[in-house]
C-alpha atoms as a PDB file:
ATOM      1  CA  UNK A   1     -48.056  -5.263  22.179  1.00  0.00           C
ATOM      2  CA  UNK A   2     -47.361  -2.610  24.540  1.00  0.00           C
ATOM      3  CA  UNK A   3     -45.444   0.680  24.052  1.00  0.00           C
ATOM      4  CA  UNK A   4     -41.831  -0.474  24.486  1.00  0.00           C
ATOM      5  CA  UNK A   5     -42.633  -2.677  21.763  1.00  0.00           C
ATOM      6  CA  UNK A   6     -44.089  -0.173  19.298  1.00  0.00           C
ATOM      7  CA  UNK A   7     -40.908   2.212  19.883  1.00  0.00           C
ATOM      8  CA  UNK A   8     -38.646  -0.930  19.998  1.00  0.00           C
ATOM      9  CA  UNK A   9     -40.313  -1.761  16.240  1.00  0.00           C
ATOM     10  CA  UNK A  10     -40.369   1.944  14.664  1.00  0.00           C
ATOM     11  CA  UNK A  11     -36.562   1.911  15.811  1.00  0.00           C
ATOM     12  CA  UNK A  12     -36.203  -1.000  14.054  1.00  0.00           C
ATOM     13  CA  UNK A  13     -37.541  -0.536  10.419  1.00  0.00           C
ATOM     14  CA  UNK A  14     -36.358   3.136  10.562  1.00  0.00           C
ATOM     15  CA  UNK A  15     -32.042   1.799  11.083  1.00  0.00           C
ATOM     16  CA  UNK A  16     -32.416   0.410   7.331  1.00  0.00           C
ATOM     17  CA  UNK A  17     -35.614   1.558   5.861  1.00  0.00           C
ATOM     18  CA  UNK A  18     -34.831   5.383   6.554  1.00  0.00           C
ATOM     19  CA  UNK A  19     -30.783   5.254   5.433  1.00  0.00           C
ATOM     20  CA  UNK A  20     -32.246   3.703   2.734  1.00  0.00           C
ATOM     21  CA  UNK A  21     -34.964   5.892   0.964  1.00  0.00           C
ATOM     22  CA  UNK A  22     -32.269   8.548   1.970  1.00  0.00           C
ATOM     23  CA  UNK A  23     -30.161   7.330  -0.794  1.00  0.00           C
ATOM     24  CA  UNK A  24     -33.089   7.391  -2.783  1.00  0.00           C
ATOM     25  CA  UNK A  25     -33.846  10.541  -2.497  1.00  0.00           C
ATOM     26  CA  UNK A  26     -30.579  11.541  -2.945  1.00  0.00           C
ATOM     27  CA  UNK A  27     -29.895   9.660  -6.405  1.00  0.00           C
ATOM     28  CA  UNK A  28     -33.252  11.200  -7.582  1.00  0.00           C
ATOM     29  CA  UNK A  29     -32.329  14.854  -6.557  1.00  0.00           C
ATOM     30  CA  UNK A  30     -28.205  14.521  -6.869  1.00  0.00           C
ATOM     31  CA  UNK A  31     -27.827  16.410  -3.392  1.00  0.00           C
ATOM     32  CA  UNK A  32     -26.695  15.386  -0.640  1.00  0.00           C
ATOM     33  CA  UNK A  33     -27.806  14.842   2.773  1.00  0.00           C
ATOM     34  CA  UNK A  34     -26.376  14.280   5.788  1.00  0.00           C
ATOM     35  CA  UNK A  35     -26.745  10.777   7.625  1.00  0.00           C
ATOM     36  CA  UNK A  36     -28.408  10.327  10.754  1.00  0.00           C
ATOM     37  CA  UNK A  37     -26.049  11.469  14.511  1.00  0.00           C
ATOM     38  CA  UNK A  38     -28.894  10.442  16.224  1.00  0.00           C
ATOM     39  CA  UNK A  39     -31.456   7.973  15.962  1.00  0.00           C
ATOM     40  CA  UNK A  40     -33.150   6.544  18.935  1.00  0.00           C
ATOM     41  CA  UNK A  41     -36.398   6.158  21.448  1.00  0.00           C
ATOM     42  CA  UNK A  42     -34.884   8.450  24.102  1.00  0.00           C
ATOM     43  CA  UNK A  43     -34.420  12.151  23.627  1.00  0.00           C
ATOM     44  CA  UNK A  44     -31.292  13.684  21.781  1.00  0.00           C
ATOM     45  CA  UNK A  45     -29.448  15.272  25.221  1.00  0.00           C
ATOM     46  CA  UNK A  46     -25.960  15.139  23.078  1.00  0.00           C
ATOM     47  CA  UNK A  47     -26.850  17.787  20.269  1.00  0.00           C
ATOM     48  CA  UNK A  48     -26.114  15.005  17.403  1.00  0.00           C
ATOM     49  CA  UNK A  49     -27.491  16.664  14.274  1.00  0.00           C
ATOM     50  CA  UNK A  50     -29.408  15.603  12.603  1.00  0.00           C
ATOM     51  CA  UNK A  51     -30.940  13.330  15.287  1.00  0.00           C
ATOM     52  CA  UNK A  52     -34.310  11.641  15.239  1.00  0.00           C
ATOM     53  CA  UNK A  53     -35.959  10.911  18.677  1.00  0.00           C
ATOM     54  CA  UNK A  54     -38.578   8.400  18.944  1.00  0.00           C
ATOM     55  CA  UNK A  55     -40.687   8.906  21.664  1.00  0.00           C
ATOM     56  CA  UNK A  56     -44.026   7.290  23.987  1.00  0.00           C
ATOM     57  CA  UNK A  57     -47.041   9.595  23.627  1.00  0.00           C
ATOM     58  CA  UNK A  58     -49.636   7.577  24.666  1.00  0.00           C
ATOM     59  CA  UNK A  59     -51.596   4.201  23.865  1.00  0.00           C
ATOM     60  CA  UNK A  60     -55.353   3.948  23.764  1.00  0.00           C
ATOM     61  CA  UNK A  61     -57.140   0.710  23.858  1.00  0.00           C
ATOM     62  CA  UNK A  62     -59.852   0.328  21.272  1.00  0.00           C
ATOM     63  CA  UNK A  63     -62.600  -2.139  20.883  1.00  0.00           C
ATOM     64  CA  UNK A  64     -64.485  -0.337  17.907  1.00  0.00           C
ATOM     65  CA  UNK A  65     -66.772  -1.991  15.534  1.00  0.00           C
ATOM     66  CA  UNK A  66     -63.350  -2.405  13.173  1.00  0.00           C
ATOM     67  CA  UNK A  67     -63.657  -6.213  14.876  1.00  0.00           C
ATOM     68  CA  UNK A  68     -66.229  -8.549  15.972  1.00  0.00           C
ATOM     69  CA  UNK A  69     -67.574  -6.815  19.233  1.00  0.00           C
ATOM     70  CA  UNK A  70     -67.394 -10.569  20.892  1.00  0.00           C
ATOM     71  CA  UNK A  71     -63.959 -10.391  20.178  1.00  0.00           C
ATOM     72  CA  UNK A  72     -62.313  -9.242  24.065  1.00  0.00           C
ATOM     73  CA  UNK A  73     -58.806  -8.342  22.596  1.00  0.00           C
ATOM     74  CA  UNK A  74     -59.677  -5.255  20.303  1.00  0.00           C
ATOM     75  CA  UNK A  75     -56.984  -3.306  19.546  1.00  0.00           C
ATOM     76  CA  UNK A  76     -54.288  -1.240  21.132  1.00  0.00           C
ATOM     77  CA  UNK A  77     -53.599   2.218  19.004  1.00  0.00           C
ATOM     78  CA  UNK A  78     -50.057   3.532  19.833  1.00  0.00           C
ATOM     79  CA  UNK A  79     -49.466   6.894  19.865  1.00  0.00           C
ATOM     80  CA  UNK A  80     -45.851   8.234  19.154  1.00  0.00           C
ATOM     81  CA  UNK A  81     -43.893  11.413  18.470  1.00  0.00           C
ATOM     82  CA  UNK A  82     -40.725  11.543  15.979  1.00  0.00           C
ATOM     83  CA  UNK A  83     -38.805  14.444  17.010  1.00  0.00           C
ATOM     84  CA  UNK A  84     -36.020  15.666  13.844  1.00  0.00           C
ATOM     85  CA  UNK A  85     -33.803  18.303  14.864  1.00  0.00           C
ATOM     86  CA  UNK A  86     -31.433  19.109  11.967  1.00  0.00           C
ATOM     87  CA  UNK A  87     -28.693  22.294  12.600  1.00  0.00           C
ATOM     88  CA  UNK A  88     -26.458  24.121  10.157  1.00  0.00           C
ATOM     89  CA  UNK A  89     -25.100  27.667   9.875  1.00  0.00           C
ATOM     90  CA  UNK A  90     -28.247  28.652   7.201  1.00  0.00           C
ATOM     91  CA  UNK A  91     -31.767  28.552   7.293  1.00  0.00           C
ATOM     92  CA  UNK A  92     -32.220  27.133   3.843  1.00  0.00           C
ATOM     93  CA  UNK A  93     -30.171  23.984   3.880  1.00  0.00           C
ATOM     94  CA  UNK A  94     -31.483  23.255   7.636  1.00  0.00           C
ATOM     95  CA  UNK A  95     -34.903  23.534   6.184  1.00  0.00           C
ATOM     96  CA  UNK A  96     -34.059  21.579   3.121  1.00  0.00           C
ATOM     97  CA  UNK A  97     -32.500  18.112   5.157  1.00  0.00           C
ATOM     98  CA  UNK A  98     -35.562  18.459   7.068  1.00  0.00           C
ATOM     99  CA  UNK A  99     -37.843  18.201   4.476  1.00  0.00           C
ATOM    100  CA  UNK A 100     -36.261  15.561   2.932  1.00  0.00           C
ATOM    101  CA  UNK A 101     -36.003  13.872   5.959  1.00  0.00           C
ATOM    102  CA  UNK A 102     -39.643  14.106   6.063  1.00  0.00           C
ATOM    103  CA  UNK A 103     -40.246  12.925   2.645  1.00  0.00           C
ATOM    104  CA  UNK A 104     -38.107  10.078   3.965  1.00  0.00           C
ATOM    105  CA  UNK A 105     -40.692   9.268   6.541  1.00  0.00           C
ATOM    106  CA  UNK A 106     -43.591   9.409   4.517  1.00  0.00           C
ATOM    107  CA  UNK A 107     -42.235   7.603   1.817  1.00  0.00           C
ATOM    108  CA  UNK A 108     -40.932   4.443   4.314  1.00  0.00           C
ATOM    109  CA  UNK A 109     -44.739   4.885   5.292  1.00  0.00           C
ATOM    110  CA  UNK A 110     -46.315   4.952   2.037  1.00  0.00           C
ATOM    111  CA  UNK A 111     -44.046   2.437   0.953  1.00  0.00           C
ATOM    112  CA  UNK A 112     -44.860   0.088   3.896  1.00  0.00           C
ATOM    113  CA  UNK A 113     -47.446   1.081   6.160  1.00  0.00           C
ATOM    114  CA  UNK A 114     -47.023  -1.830   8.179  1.00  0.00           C
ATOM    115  CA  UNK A 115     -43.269  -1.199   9.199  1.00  0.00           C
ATOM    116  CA  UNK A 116     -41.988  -4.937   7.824  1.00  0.00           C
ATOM    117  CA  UNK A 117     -45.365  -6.584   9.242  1.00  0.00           C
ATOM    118  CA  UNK A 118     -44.357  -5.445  13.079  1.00  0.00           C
ATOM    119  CA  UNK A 119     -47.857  -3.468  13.390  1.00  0.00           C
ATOM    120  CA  UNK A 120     -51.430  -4.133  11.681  1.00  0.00           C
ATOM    121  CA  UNK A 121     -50.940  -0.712  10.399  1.00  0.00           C
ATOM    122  CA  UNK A 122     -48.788   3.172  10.602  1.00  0.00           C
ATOM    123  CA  UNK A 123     -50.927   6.217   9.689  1.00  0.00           C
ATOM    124  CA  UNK A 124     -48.430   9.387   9.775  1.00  0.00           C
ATOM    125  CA  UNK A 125     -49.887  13.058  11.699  1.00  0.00           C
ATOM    126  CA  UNK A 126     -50.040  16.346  10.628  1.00  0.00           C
ATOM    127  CA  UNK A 127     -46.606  17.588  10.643  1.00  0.00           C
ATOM    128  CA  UNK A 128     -45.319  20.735  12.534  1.00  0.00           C
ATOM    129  CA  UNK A 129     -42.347  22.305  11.277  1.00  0.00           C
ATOM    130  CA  UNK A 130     -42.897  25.447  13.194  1.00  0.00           C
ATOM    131  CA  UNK A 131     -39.753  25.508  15.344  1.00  0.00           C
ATOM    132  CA  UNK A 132     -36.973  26.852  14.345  1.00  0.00           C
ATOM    133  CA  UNK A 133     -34.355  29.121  16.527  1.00  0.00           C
ATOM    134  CA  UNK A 134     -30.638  30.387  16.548  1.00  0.00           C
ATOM    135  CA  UNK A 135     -28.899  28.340  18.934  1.00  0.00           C
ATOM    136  CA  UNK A 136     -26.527  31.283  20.449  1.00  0.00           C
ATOM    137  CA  UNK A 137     -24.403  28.270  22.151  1.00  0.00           C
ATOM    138  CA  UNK A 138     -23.510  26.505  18.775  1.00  0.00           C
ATOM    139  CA  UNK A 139     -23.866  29.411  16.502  1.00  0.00           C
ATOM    140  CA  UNK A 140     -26.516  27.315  14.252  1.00  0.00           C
ATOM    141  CA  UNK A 141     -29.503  27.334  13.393  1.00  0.00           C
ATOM    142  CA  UNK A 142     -31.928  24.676  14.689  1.00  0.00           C
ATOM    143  CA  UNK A 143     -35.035  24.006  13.001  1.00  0.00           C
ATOM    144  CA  UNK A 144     -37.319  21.217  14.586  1.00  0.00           C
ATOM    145  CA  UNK A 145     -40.040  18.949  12.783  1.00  0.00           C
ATOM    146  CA  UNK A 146     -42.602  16.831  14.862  1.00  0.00           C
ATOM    147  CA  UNK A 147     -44.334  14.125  13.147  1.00  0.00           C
ATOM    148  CA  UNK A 148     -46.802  12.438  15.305  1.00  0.00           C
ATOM    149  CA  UNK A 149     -47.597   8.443  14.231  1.00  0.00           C
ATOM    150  CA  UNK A 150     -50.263   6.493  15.455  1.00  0.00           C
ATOM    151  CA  UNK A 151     -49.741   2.907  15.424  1.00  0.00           C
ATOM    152  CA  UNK A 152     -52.677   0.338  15.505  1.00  0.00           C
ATOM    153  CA  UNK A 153     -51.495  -3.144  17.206  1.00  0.00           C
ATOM    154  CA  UNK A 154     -53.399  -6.209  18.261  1.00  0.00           C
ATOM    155  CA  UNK A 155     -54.153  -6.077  22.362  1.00  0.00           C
END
């Protein structure tokens, strides 16, 4: 499986399984939050908020002791970048849709770490929620979270 495929499949689980555990999370909290603008494997150049980019980082091939070391195929580890960039006109309900948007993510994960069988397994990143600026051209605040995935396939 290479990268195209990888992005292809994280797009795919995440158009139901994020929506989904959205609602979740909203029924267990009674808030709201908004829907996705953007959700895609190319980057956000439309300033849909919030948007979700999924993005190539790199892919490593791996032929570890995790498999028989006659085996030739080894694995392929995937490494990918999920960009959330939620705006609003106050810091504390950007920061809140992010998080739960994150919660989101590592729930789907949790939940199903093999994203519907399409890899052999998802582990999530340390995730960055460092950036966050005043947008002087929209008069909103922007607050950015990067959650890095690394995806193990079969070569």
């Amino acid at each position: 499986m290479v990268m195209e495929d990888a992005l292809s499949g994280v797009l795919a689980f995440y158009q139901t399984a994020i929506p989904n555990m959205i609602s979740t999370i909203q029924s267990e909290r009674a808030v709201t939050v908004p829907a996705l603008a953007f959700l895609d494997v190319s980057v956000n150049k439309g300033r849909q908020y919030p948007g979700l980019e999924i993005l190539p980082v790199s892919s490593d091939p791996d032929y570890t002791n995790e498999i028989s070391p006659l085996d030739a195929t080894g694995w392929l580890t995937h490494h990918v970048l999920l960009r959330l960039t939620v705006a609003g006109n106050d810091y504390s309900s950007v920061q809140l849709v992010m998080l739960r948007y994150e919660e989101a993510i590592h729930r789907v994960t949790k939940g199903d770490n093999s994203y519907g069988a399409r890899f052999v397994r998802v582990r999530l990143g340390n995730v960055d929620f460092s950036l966050a600026v005043n947008d002087q051209k929209e008069g909103k605040m922007l607050q950015r979270m990067e959650q890095p995935l690394e995806i193990r396939t079969l070569a």
